[in-house]
N, C-alpha and C. Protein backbone atom coordinates (compact mmCIF):
# COMPACT_ATOMS: atom_id res chain seq x y z
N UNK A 1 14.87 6.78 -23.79
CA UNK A 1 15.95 6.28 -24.61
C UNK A 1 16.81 5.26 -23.85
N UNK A 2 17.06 5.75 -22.93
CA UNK A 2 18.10 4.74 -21.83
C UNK A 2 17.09 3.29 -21.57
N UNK A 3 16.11 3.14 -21.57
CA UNK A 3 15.32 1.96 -21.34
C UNK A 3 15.72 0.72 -22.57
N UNK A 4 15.31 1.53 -23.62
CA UNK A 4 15.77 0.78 -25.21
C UNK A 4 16.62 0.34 -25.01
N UNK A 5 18.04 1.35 -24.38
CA UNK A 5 19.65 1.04 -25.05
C UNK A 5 19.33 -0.59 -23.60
N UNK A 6 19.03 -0.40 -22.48
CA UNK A 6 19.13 -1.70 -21.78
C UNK A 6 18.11 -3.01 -22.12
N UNK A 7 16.75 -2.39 -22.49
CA UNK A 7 16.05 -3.54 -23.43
C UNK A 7 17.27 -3.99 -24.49
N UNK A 8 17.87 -3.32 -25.37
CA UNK A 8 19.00 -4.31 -26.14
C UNK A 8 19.85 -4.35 -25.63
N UNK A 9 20.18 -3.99 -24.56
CA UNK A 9 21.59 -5.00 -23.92
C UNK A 9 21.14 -6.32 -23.42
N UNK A 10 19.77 -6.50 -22.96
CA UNK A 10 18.91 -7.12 -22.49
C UNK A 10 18.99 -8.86 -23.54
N UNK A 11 18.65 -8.07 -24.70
CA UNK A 11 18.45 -9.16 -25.69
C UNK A 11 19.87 -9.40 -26.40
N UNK A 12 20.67 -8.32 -26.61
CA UNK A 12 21.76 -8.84 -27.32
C UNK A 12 22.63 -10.21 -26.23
N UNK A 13 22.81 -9.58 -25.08
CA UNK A 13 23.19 -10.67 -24.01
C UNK A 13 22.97 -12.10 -23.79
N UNK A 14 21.43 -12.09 -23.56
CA UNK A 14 20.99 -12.69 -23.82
C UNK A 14 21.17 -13.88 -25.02
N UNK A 15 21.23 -13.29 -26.09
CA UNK A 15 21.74 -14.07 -27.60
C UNK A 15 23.18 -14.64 -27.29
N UNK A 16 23.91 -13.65 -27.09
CA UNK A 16 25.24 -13.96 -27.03
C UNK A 16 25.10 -15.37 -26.38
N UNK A 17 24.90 -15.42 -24.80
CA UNK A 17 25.08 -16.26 -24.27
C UNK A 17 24.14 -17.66 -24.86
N UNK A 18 22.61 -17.68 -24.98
CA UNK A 18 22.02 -18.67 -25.17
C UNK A 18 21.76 -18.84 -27.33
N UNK A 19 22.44 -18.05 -27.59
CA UNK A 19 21.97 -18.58 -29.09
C UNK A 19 21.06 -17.21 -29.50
N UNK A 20 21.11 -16.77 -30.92
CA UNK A 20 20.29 -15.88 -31.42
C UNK A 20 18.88 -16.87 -32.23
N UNK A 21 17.88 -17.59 -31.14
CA UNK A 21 16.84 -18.16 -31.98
C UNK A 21 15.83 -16.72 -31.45
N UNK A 22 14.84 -16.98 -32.11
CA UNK A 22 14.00 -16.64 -32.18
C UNK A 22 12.99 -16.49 -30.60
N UNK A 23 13.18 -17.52 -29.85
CA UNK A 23 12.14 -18.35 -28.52
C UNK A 23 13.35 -17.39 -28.08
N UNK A 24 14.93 -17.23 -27.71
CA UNK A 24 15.61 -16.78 -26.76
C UNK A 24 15.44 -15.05 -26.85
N UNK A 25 15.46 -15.15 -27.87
CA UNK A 25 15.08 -13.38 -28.11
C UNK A 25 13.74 -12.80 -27.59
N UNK A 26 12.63 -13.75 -28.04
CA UNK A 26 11.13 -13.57 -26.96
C UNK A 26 10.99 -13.96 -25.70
N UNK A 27 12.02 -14.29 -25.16
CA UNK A 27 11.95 -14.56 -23.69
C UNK A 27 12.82 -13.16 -22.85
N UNK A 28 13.39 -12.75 -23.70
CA UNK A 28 14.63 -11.82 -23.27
C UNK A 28 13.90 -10.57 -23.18
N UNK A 29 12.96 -10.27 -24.26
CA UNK A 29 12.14 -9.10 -24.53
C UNK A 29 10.66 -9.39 -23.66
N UNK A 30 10.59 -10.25 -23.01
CA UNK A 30 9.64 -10.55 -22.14
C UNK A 30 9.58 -10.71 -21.29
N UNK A 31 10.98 -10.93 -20.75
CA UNK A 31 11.55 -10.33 -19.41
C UNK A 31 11.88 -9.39 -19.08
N UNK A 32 12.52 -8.63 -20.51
CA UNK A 32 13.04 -7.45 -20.07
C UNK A 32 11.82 -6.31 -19.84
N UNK A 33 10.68 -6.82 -20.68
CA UNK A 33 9.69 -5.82 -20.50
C UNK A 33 9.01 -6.09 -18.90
N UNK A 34 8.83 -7.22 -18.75
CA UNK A 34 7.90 -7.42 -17.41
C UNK A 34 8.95 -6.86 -16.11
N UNK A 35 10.21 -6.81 -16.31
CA UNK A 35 11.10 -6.46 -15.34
C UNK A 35 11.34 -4.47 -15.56
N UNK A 36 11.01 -4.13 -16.56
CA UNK A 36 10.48 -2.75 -16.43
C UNK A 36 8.99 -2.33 -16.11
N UNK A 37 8.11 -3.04 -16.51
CA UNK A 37 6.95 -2.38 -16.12
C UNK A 37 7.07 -2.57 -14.73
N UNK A 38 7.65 -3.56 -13.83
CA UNK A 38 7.47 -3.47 -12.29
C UNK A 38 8.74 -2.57 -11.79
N UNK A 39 9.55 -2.27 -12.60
CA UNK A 39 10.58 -0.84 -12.02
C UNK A 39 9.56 0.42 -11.73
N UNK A 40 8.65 0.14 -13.38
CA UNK A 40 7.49 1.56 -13.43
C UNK A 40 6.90 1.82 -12.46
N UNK A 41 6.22 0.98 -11.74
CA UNK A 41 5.49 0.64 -11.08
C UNK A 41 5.70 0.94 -9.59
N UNK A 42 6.73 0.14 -9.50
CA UNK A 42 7.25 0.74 -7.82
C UNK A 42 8.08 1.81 -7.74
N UNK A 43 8.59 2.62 -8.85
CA UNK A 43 9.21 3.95 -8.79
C UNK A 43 8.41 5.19 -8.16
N UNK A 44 8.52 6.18 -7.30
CA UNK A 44 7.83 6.79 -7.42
C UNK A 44 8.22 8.42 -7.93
N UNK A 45 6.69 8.68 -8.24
CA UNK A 45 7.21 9.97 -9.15
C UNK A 45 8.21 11.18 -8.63
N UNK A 46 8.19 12.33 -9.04
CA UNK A 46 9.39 13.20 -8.46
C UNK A 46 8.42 14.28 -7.66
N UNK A 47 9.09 14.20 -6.44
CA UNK A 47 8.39 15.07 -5.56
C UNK A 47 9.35 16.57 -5.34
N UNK A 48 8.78 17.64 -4.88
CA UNK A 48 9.30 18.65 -4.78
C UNK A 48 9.24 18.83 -3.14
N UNK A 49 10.22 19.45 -2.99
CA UNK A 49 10.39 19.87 -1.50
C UNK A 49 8.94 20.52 -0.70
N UNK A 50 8.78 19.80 0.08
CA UNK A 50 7.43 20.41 1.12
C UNK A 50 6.48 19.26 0.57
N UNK A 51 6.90 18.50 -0.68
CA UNK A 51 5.20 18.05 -1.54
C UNK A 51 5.00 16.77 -0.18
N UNK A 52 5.59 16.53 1.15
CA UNK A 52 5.10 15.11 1.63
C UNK A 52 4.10 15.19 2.47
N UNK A 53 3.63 16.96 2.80
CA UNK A 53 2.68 17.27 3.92
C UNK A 53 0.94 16.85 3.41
N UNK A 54 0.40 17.12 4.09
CA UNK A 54 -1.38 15.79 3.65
C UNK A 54 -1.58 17.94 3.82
N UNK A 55 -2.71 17.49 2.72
CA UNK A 55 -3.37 18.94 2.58
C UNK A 55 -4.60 18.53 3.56
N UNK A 56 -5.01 19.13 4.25
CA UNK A 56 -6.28 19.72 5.18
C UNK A 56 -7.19 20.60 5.14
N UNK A 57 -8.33 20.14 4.03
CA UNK A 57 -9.19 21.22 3.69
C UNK A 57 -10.39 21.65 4.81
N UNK A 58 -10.07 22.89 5.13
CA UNK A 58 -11.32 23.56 6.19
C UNK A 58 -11.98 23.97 5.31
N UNK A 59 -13.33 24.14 5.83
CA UNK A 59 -14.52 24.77 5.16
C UNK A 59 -15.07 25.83 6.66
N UNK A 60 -15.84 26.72 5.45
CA UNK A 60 -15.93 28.14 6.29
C UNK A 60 -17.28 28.16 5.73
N UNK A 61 -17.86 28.42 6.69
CA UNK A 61 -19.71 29.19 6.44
C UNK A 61 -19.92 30.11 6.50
N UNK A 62 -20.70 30.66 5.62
CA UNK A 62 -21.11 32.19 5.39
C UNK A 62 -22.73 32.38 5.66
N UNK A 63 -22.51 32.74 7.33
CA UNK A 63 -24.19 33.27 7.23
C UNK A 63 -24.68 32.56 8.54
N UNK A 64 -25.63 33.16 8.84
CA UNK A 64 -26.42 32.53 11.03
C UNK A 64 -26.88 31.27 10.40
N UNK A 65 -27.06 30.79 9.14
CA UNK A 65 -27.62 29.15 9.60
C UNK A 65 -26.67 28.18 9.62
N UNK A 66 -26.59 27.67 11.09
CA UNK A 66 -25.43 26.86 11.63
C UNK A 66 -26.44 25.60 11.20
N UNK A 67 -26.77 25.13 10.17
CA UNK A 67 -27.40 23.65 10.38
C UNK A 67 -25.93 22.79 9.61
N UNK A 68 -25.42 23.12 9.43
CA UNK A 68 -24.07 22.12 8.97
C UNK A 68 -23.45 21.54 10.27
N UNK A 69 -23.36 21.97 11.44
CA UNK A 69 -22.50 21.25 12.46
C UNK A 69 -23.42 19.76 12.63
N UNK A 70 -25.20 19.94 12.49
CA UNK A 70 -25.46 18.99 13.08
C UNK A 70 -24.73 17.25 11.88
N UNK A 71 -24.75 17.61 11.17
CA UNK A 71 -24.22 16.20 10.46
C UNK A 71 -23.11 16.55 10.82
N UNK A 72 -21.85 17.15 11.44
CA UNK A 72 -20.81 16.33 11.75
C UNK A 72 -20.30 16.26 13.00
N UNK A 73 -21.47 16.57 14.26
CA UNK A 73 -20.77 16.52 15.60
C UNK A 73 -21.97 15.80 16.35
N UNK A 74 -23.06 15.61 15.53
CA UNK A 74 -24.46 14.73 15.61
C UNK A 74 -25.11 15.92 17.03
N UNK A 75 -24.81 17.26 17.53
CA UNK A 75 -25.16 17.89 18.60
C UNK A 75 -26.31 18.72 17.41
N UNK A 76 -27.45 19.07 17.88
CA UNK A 76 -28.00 20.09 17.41
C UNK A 76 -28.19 21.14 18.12
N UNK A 77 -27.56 22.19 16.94
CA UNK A 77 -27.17 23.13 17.78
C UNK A 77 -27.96 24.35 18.09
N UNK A 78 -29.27 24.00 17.34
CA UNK A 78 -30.27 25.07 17.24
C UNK A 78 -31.53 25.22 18.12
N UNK A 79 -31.09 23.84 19.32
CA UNK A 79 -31.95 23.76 20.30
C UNK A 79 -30.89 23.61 21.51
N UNK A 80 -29.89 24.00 21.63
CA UNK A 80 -29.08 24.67 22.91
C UNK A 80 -28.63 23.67 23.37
């Protein structure tokens, strides 16, 4: 709602000062929009307390076949 009420302060202003044509009113609403979608844009959303930490997913194996280390430490580990 608050976006609208400044999109028409946007354009009524606008009028006031340059004339109520038609071209001043589509320039006003075409600024005012391109000057909100880049508010949208670089705003960022609402974070909650703790939300800035990077999650770190471990993985756990179940069971004697260790063949997963060799793709990520390039050691094979099943010949010592």
């Amino acid at each position: 709602m608050i976006p609208l009420i400044l999109l028409g302060a946007t354009v009524l202003g606008a009028g006031v000062i340059f004339g109520f044509s038609s071209f001043v009113v589509g320039i006003a609403l075409l600024a005012g929009g391109v000057l909100g979608l880049l508010a949208f844009i670089g705003a960022q959303g609402r974070q909650m307390p703790g939300e800035r930490e990077k999650i770190v997913d471990e993985r756990h194996y179940i069971g004697g076949n260790d063949d997963h280390r060799r793709h990520y430490d390039g050691y094979d580990h099943h010949r010592g």
